[in-house]
Protein backbone atom coordinates (compact mmCIF):
# COMPACT_ATOMS: atom_id res chain seq x y z
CA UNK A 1 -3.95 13.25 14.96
CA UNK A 2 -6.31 13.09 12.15
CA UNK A 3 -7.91 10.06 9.87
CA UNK A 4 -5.77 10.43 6.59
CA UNK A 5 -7.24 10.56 2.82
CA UNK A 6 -6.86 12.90 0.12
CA UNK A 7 -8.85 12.54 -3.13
CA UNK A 8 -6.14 14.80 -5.16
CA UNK A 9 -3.72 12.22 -3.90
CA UNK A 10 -2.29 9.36 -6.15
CA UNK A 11 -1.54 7.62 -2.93
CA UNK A 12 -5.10 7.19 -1.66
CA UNK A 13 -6.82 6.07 -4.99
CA UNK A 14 -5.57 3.71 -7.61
CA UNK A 15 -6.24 4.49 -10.72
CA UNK A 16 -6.41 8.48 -10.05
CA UNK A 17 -9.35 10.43 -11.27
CA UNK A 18 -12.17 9.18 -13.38
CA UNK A 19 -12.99 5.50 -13.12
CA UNK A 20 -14.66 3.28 -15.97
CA UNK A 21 -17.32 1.09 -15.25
CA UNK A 22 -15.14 -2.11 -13.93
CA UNK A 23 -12.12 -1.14 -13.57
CA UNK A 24 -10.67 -1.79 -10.29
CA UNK A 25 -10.48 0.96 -7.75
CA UNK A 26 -8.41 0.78 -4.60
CA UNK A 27 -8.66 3.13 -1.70
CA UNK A 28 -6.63 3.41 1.15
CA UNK A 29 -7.84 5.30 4.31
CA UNK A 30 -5.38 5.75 7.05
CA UNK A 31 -6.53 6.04 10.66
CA UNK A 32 -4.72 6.74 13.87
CA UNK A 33 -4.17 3.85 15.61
CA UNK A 34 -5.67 5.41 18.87
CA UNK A 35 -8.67 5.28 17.32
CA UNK A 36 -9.21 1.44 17.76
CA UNK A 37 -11.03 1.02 14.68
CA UNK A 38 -11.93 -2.27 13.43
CA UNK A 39 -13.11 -2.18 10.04
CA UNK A 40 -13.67 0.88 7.34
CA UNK A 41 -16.22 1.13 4.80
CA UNK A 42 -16.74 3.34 1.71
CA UNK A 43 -20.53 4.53 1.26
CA UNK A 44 -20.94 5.48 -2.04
CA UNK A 45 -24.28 6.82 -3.79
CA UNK A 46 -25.66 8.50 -6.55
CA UNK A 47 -25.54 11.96 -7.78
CA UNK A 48 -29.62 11.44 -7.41
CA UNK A 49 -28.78 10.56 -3.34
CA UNK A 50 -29.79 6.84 -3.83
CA UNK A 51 -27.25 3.88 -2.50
CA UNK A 52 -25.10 2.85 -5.09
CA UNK A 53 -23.39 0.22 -2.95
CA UNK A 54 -20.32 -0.37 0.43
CA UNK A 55 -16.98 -1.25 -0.30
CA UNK A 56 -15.71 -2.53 2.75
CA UNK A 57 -11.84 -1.27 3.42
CA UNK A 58 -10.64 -4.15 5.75
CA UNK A 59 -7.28 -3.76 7.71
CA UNK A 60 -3.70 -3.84 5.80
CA UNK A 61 -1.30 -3.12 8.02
CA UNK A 62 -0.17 -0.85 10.50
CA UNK A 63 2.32 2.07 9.53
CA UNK A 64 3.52 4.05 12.32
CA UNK A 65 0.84 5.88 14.56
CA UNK A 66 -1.62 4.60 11.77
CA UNK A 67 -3.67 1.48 10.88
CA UNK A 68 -4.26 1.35 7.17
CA UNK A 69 -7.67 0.05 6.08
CA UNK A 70 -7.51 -0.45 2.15
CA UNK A 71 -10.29 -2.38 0.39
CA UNK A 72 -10.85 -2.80 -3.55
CA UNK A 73 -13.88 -2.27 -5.90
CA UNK A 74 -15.41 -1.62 -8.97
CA UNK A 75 -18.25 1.00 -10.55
CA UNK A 76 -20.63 -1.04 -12.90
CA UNK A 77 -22.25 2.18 -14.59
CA UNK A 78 -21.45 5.12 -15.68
CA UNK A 79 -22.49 8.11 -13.39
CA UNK A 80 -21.56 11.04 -10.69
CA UNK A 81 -20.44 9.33 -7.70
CA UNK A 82 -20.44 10.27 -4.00
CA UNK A 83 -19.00 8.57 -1.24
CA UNK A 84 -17.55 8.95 2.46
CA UNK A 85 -16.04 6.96 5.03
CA UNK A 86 -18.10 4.89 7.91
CA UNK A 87 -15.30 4.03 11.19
CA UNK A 88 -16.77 0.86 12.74
């Protein structure tokens, strides 16, 4: 079993595609329970490789074999965005 999240997926961003600065953003990561995580976070930086800032995902609920860690946040400028997931 794998952690779950798809970027071309409606289901694992809210809104889909391009964000404007502060507009709410909610991302839902979904981890096999076997993994025992206890918290999610989404590192995001720059295009420039500088921190931009960590949106913690906390837990939701659990859905089967998975826990589902879903946190929400919002982009204050305008810019090219990169982020990944840290499992604590």
């Amino acid at each position: 079993m794998r952690i779950l999240y798809d970027s071309k997926q409606l289901k694992y961003k809210t809104p889909f595609g391009t964000l404007t600065p502060d507009t709410p953003c909610t991302m839902p990561i979904y981890v096999p329970s076997t993994v025992q995580a206890t918290m999610m976070s989404c590192i995001i930086n720059k295009a420039d490789g500088s921190h931009a800032m960590n949106a913690d995902l906390p837990f939701k609920e659990k859905s089967g074999p998975y826990d589902i860690f879903q946190g929400t946040f919002s982009m204050g400028e305008c810019g090219l965005f990169f982020y990944f997931f840290r499992c604590r």
